[in-house]
C-alpha atoms as a PDB file:
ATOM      1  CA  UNK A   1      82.016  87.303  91.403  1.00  0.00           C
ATOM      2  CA  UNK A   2      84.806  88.949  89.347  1.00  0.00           C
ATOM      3  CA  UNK A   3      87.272  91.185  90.560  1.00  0.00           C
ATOM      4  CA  UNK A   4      88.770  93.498  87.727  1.00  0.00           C
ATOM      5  CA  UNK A   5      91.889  95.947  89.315  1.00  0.00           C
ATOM      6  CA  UNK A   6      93.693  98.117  87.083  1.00  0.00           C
ATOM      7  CA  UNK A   7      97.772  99.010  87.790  1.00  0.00           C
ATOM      8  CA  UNK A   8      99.290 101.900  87.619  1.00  0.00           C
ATOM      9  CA  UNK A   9     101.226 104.719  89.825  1.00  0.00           C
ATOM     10  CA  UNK A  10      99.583 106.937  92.520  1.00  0.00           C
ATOM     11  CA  UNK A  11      99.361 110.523  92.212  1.00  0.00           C
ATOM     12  CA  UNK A  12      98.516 113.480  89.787  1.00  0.00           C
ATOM     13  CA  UNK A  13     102.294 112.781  88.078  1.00  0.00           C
ATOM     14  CA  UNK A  14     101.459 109.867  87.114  1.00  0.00           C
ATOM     15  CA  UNK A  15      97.482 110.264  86.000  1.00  0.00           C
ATOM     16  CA  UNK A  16      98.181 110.242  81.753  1.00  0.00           C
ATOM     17  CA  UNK A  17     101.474 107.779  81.551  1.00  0.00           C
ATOM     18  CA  UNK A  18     101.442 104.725  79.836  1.00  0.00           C
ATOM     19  CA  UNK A  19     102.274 102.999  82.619  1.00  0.00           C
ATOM     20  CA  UNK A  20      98.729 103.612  83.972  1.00  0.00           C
ATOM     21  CA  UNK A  21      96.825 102.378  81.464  1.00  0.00           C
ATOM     22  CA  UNK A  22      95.107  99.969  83.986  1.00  0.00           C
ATOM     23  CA  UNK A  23      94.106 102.600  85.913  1.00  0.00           C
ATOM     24  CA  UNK A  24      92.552 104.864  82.840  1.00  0.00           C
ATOM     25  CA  UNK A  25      90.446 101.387  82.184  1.00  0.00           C
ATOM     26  CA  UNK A  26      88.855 101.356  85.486  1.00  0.00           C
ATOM     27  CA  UNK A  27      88.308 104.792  85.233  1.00  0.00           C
ATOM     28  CA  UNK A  28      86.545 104.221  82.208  1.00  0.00           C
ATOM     29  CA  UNK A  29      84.513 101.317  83.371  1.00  0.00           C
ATOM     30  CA  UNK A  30      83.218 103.581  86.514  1.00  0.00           C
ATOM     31  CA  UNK A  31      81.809 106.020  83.960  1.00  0.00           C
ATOM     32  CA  UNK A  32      79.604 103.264  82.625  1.00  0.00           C
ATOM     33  CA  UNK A  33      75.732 103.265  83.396  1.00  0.00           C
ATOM     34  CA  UNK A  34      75.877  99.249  82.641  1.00  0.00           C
ATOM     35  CA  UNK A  35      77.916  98.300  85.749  1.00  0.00           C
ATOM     36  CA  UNK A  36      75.673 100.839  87.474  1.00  0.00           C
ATOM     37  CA  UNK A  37      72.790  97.903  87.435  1.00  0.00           C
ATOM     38  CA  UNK A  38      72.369  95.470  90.534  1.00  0.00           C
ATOM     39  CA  UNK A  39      72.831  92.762  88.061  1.00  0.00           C
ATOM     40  CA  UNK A  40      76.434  93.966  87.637  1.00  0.00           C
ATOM     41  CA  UNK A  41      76.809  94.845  91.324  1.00  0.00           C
ATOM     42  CA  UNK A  42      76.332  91.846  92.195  1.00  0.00           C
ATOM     43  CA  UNK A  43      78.705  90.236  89.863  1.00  0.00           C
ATOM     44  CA  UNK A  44      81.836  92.691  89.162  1.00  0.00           C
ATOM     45  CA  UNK A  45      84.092  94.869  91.816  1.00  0.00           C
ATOM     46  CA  UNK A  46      86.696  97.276  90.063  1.00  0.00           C
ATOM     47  CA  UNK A  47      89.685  98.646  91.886  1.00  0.00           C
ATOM     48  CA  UNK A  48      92.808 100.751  90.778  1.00  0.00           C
ATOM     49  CA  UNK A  49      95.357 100.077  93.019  1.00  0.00           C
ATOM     50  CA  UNK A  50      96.819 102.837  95.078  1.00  0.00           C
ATOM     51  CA  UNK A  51     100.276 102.238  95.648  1.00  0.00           C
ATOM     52  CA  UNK A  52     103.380 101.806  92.864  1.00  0.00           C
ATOM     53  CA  UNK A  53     103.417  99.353  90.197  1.00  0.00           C
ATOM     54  CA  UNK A  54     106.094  96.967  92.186  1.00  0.00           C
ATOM     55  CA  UNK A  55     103.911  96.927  95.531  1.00  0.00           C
ATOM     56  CA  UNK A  56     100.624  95.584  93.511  1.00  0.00           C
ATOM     57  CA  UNK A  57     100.495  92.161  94.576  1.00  0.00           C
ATOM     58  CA  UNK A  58      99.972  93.348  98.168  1.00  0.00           C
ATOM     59  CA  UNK A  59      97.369  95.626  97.536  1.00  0.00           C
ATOM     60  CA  UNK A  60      95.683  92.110  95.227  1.00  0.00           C
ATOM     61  CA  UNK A  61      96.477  90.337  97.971  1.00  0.00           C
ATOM     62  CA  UNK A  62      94.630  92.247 100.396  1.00  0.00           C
ATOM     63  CA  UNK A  63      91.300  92.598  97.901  1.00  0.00           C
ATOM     64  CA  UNK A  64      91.201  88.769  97.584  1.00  0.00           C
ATOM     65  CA  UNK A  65      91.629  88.759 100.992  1.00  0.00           C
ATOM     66  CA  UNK A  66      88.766  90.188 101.769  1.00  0.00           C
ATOM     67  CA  UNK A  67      86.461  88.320  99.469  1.00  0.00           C
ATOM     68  CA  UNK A  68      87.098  85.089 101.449  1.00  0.00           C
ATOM     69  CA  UNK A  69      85.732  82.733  99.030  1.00  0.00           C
ATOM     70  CA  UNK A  70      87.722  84.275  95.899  1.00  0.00           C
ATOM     71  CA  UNK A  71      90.302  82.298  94.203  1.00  0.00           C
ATOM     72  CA  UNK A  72      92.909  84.080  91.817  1.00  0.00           C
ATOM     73  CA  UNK A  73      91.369  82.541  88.947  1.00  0.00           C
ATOM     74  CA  UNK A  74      88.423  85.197  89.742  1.00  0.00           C
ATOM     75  CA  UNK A  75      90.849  87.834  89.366  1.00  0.00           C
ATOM     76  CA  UNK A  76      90.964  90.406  86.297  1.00  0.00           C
ATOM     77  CA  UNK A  77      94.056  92.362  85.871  1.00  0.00           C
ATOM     78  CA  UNK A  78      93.996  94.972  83.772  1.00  0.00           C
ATOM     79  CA  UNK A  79      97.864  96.579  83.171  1.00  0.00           C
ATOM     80  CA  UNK A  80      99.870  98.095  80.308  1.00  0.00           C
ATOM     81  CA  UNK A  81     101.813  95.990  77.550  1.00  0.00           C
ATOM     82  CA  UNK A  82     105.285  97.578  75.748  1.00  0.00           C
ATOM     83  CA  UNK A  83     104.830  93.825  73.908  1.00  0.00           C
ATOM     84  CA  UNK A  84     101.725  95.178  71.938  1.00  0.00           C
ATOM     85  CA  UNK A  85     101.481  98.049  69.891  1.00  0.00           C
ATOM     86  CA  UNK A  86      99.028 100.846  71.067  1.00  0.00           C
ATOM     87  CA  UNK A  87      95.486 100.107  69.672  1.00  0.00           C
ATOM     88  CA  UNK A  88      95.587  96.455  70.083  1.00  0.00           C
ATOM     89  CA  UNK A  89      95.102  94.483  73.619  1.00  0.00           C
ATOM     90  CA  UNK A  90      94.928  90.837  74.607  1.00  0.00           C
ATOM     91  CA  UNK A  91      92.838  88.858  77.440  1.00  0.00           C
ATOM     92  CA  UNK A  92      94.497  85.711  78.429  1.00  0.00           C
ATOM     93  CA  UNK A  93      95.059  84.025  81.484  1.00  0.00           C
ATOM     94  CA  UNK A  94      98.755  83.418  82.653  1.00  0.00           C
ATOM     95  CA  UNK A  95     100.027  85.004  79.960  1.00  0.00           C
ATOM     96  CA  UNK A  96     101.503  88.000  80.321  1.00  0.00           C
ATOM     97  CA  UNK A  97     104.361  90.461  79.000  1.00  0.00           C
ATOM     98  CA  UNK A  98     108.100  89.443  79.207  1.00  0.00           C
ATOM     99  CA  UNK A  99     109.079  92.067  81.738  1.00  0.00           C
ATOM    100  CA  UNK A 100     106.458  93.473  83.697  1.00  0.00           C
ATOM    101  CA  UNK A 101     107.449  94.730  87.856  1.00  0.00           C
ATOM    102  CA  UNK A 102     103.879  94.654  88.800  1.00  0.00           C
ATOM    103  CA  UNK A 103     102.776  91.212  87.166  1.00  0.00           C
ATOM    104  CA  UNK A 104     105.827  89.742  88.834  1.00  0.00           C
ATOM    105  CA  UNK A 105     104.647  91.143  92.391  1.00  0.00           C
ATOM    106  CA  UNK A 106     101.126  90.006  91.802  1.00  0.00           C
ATOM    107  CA  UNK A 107     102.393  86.723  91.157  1.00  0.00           C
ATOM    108  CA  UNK A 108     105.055  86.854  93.916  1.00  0.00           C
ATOM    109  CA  UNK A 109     102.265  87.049  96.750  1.00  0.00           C
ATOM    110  CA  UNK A 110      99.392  85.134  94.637  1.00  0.00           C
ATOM    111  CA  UNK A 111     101.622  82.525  94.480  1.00  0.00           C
ATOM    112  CA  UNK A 112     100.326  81.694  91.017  1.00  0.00           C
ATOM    113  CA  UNK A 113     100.265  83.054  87.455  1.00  0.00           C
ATOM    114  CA  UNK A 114      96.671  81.784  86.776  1.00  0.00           C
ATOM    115  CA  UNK A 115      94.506  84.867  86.926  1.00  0.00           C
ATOM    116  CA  UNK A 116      93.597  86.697  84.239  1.00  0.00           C
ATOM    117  CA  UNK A 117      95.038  89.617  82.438  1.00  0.00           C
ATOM    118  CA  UNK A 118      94.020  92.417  80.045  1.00  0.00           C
ATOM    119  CA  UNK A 119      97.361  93.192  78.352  1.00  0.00           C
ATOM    120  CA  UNK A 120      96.296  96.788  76.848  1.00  0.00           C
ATOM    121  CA  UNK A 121      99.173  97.451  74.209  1.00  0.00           C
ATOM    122  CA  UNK A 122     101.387 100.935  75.031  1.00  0.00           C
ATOM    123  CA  UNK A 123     103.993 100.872  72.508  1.00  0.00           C
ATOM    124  CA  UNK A 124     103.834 103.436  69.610  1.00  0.00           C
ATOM    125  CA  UNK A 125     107.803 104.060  69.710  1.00  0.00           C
ATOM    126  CA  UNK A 126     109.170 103.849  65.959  1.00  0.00           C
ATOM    127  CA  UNK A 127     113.154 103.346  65.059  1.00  0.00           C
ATOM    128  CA  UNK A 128     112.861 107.101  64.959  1.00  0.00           C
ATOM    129  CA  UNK A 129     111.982 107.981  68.649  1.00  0.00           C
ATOM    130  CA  UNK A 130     112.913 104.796  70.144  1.00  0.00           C
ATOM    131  CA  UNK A 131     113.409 105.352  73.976  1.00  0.00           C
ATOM    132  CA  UNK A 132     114.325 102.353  76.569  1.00  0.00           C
ATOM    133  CA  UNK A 133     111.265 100.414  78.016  1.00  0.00           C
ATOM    134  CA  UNK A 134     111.204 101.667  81.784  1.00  0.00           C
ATOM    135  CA  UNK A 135     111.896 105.715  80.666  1.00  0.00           C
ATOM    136  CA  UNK A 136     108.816 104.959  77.657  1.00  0.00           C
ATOM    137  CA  UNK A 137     106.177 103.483  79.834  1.00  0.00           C
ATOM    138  CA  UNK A 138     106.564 106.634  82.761  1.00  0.00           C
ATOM    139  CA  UNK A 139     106.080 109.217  79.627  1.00  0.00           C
ATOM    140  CA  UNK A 140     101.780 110.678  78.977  1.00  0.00           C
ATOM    141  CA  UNK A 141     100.289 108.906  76.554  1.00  0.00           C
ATOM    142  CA  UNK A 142      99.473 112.038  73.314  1.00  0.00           C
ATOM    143  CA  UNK A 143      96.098 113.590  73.476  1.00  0.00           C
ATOM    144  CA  UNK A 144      94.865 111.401  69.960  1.00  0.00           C
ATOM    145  CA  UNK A 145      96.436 108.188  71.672  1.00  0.00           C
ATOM    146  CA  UNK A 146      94.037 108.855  75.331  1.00  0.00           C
ATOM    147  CA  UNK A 147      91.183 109.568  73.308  1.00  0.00           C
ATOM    148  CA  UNK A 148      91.966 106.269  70.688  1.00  0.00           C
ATOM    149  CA  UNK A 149      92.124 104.244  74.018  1.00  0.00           C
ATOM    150  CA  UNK A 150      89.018 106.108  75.316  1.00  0.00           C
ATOM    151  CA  UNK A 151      86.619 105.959  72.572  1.00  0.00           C
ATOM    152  CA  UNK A 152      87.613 102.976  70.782  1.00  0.00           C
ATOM    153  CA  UNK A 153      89.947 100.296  72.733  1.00  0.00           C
ATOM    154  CA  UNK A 154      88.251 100.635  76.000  1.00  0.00           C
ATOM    155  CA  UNK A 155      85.202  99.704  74.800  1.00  0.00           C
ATOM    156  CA  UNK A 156      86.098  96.894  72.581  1.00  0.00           C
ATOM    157  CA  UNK A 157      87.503  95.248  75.900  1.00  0.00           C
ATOM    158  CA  UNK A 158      84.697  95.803  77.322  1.00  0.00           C
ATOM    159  CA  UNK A 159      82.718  93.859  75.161  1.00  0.00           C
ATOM    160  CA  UNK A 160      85.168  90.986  75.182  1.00  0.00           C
ATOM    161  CA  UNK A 161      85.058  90.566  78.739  1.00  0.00           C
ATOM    162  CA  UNK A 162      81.304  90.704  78.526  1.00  0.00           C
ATOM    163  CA  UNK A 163      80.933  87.680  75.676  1.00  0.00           C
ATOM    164  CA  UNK A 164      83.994  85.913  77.296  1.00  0.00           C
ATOM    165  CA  UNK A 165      84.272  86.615  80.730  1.00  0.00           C
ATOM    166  CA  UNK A 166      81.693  87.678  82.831  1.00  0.00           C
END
């Protein structure tokens, strides 16, 4: 069994920021008649978490936790990436980007770096609008970029976690 959890921030304020790109991913995976299917069931649980980016790893924690027999290397975690530019993603295990508050407190409690991440790319600042990391990531994504991420990203990571993954 897999366990896929996408990060971001609780609450309505949050809902369209960049920052909860994990969360709009396992949004879009619940809308999916695919993972509807006992075969899937059986085989994939999906979780946002529900508390703020730096308090993820206990909220992983406690999902492991209750799958007794999980290890983190069963662990999918799906987050946003200011290292890659919006449109592009990558799915790699310990790898993640160079600053990133909830990877570091998934890590912190996992005790490990080996689990694996979908790094969805954020970042569509140019040297004309270029605003600081931490202010960027807390700003709504524009309504082209959610429906780009929607209708085209989303399902192309999909697919790669299907072939590769699961």
């Amino acid at each position: 069994m897999k366990i896929i959890i996408g990060l971001g921030n609780p609450g309505q304020k949050y809902q369209n920021n960049r920052h909860n790109v994990g969360h709009m991913f396992i949004k879009y995976l619940e809308s999916l008649q695919v993972l509807k299917l006992e075969s899937y069931k059986e085989k994939i649980k999906i979780y946002q978490t529900d508390c703020f980016m730096n308090e993820s790893g206990v909220f992983v924690k406690k999902q492991l936790f209750n799958f007794k027999t999980l290890k983190p290397s069963n662990l999918i975690i799906a987050h946003d990436d200011l290292d890659i530019p919006l449109g592009k993603f990558h799915i790699q295990m310990g790898v993640g980007p160079q600053l990133h508050n909830g990877l570091e407190s998934i890590e912190n409690q996992l005790k490990t770096k080996e689990f694996l991440r979908i790094r969805i790319g954020v970042d569509s600042r140019t040297k004309d609008n270029w605003i600081n990391g931490i202010s960027y990531v807390l700003k709504d994504f524009q309504k082209e970029e959610s429906e780009k991420l929607e209708k085209e990203i989303f399902p192309k990571i999909f697919e790669q976690l299907k072939l590769h993954w699961l």
